[in-house]
C-alpha atoms as a PDB file:
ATOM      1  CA  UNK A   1     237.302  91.474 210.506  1.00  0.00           C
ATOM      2  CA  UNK A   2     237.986  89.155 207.504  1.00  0.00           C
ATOM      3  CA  UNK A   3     234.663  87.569 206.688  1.00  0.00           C
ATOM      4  CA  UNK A   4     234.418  84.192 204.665  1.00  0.00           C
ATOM      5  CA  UNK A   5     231.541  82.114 203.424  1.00  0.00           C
ATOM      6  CA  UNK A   6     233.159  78.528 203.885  1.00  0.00           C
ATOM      7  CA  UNK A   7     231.935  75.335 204.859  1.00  0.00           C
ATOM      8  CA  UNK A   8     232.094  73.479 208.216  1.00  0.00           C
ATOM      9  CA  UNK A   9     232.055  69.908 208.326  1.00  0.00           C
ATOM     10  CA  UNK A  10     229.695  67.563 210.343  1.00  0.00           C
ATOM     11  CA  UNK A  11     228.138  64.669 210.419  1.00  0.00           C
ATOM     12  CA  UNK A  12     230.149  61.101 211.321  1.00  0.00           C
ATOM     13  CA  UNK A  13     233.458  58.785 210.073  1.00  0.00           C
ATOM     14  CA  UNK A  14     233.592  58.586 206.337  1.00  0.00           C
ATOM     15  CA  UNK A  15     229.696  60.177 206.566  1.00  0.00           C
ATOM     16  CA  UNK A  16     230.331  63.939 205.245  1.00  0.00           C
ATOM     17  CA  UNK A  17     227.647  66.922 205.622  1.00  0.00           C
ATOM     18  CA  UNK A  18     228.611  69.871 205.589  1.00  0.00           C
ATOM     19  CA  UNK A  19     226.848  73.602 206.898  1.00  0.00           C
ATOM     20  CA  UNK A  20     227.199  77.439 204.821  1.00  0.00           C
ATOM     21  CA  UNK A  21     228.178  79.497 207.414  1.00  0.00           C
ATOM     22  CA  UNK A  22     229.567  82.674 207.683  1.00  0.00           C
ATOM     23  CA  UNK A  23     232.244  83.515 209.729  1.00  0.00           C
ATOM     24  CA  UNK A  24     235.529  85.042 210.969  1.00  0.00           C
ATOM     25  CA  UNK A  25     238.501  83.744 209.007  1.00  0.00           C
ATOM     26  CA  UNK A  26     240.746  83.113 211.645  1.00  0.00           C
ATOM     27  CA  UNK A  27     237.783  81.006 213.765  1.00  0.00           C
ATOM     28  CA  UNK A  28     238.285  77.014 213.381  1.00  0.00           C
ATOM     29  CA  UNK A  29     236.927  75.323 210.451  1.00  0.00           C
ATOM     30  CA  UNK A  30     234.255  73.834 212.500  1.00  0.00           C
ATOM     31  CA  UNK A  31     234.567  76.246 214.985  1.00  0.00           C
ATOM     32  CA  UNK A  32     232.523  79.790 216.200  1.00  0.00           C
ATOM     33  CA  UNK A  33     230.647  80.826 213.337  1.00  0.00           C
ATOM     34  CA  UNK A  34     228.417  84.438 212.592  1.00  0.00           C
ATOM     35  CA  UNK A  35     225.573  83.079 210.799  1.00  0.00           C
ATOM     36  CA  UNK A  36     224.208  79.364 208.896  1.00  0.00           C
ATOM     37  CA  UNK A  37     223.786  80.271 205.708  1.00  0.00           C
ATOM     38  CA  UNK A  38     222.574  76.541 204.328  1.00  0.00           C
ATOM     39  CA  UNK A  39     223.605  72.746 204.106  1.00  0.00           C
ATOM     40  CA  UNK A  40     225.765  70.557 201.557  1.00  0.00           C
ATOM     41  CA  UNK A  41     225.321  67.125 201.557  1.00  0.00           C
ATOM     42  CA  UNK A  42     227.741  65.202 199.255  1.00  0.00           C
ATOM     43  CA  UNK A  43     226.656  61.647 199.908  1.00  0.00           C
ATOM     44  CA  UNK A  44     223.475  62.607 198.139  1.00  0.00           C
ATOM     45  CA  UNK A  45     223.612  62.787 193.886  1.00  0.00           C
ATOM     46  CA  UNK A  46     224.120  65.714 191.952  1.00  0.00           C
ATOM     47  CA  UNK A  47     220.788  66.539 190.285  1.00  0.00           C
ATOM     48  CA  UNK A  48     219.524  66.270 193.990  1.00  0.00           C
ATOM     49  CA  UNK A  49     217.697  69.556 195.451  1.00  0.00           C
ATOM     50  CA  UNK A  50     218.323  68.455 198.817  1.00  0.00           C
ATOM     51  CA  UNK A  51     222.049  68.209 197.924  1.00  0.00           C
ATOM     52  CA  UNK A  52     222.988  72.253 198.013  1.00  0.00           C
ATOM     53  CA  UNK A  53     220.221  74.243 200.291  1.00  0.00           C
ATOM     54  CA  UNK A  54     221.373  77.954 200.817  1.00  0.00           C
ATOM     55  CA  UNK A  55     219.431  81.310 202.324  1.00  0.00           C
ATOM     56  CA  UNK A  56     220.432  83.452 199.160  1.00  0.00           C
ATOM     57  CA  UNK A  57     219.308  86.457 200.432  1.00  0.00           C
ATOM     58  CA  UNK A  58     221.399  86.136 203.387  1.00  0.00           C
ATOM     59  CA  UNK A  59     224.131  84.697 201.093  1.00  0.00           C
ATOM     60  CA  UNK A  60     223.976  87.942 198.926  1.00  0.00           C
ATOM     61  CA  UNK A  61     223.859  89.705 201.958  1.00  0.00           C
ATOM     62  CA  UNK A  62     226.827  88.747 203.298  1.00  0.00           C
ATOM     63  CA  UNK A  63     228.602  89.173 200.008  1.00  0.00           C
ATOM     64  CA  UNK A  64     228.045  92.905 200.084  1.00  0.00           C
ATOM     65  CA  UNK A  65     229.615  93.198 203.556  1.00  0.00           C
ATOM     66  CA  UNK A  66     232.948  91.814 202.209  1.00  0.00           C
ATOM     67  CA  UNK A  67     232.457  88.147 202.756  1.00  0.00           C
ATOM     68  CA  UNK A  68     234.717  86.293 200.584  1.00  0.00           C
ATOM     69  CA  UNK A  69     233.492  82.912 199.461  1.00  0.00           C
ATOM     70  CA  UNK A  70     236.111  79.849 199.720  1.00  0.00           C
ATOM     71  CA  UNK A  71     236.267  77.844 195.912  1.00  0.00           C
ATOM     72  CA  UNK A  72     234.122  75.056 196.782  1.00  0.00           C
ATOM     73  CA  UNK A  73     231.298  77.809 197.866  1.00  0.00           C
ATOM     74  CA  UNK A  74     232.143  79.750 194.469  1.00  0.00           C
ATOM     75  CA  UNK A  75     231.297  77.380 192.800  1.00  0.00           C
ATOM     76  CA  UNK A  76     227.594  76.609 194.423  1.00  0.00           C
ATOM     77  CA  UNK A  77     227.221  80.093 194.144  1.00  0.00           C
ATOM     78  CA  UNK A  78     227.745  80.104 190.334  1.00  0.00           C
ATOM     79  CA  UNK A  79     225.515  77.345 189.876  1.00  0.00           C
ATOM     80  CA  UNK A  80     222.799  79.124 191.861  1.00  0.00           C
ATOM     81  CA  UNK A  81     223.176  81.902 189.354  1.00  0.00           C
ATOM     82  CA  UNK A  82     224.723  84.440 192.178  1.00  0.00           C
ATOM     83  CA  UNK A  83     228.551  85.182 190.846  1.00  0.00           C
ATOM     84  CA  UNK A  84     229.823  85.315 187.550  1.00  0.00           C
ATOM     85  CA  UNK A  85     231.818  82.364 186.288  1.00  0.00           C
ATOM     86  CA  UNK A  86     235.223  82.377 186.393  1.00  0.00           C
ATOM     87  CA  UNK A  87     237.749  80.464 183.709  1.00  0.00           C
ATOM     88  CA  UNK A  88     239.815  77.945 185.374  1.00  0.00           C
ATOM     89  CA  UNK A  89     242.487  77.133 183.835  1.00  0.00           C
ATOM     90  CA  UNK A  90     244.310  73.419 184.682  1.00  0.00           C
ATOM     91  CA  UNK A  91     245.577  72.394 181.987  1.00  0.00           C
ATOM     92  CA  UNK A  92     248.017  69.393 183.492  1.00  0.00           C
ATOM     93  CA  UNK A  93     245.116  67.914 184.830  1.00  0.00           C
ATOM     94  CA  UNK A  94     244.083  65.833 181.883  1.00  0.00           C
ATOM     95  CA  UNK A  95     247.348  64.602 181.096  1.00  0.00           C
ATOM     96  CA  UNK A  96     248.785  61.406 182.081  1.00  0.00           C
ATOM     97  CA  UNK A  97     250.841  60.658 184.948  1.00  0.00           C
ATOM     98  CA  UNK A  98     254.550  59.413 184.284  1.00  0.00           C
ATOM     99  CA  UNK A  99     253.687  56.068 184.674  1.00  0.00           C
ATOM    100  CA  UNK A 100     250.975  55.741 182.351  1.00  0.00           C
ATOM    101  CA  UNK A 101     253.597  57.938 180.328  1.00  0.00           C
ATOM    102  CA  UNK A 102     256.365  54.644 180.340  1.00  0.00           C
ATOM    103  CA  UNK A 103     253.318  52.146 179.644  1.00  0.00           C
ATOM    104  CA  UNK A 104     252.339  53.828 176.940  1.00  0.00           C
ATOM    105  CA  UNK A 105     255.974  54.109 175.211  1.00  0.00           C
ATOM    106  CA  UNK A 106     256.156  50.729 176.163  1.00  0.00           C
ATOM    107  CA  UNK A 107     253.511  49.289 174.080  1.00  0.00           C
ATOM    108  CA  UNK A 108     254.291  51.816 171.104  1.00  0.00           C
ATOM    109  CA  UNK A 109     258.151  50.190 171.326  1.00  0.00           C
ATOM    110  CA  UNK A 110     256.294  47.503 171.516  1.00  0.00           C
ATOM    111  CA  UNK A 111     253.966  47.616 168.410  1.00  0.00           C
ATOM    112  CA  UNK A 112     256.772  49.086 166.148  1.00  0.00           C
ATOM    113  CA  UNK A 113     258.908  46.020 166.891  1.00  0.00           C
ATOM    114  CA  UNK A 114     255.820  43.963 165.850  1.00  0.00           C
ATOM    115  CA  UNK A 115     255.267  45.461 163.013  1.00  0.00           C
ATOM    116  CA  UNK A 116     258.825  45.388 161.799  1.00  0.00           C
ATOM    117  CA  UNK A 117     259.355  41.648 162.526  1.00  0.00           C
ATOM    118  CA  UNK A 118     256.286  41.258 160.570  1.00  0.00           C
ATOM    119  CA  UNK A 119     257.316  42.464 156.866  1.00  0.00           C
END
């Protein structure tokens, strides 16, 4: 049985909370589920204590059975201090779209034109 440590989602429309569970990979996302493992509630801010609650023992617990955390969970569990950080590496993410791209060639054809008709 393929065990994951994922999150299933509750709460109402455009209202988000989510439960730590532990369950069967090939269950539904907010299906049949082995054990509650905690809450995550993303409406609340991040330097909350209520935002991230978690059983770690039973978190660690399942870890040593083979439960394989999704990302999301990964990383709660590597701010709780349980797993090792990983390096991500993304490095496209910072750079600008191809839109912002043209607008910015624009203005710098812009400025040099400027600048020329000016001396």
């Amino acid at each position: 049985m393929a065990l994951k440590i994922r999150l299933a989602r509750g709460g109402s429309k455009k209202r988000p909370f989510y439960r730590i569970v532990a369950t069967d990979s090939r269950m539904p996302r907010d299906g049949r589920f082995i054990e509650r493992l905690g809450t995550y509630n993303p409406l609340l801010p991040k330097d909350s204590e209520e935002r991230v609650k978690m059983d770690v023992e039973r978190v660690k617990h399942w870890l040593s059975q083979g439960a394989q955390p999704t990302d999301r969970i990964s990383r709660m569990l590597e701010t709780a201090g349980l797993l090792e950080k990983k390096t991500r590496s993304n490095p496209s993410k910072g750079a600008p779209g191809t839109k912002a791209k043209e607008r910015a060639e624009a203005r710098a054809a812009k400025a040099a034109e400027a600048g020329n008709g000016a001396e």
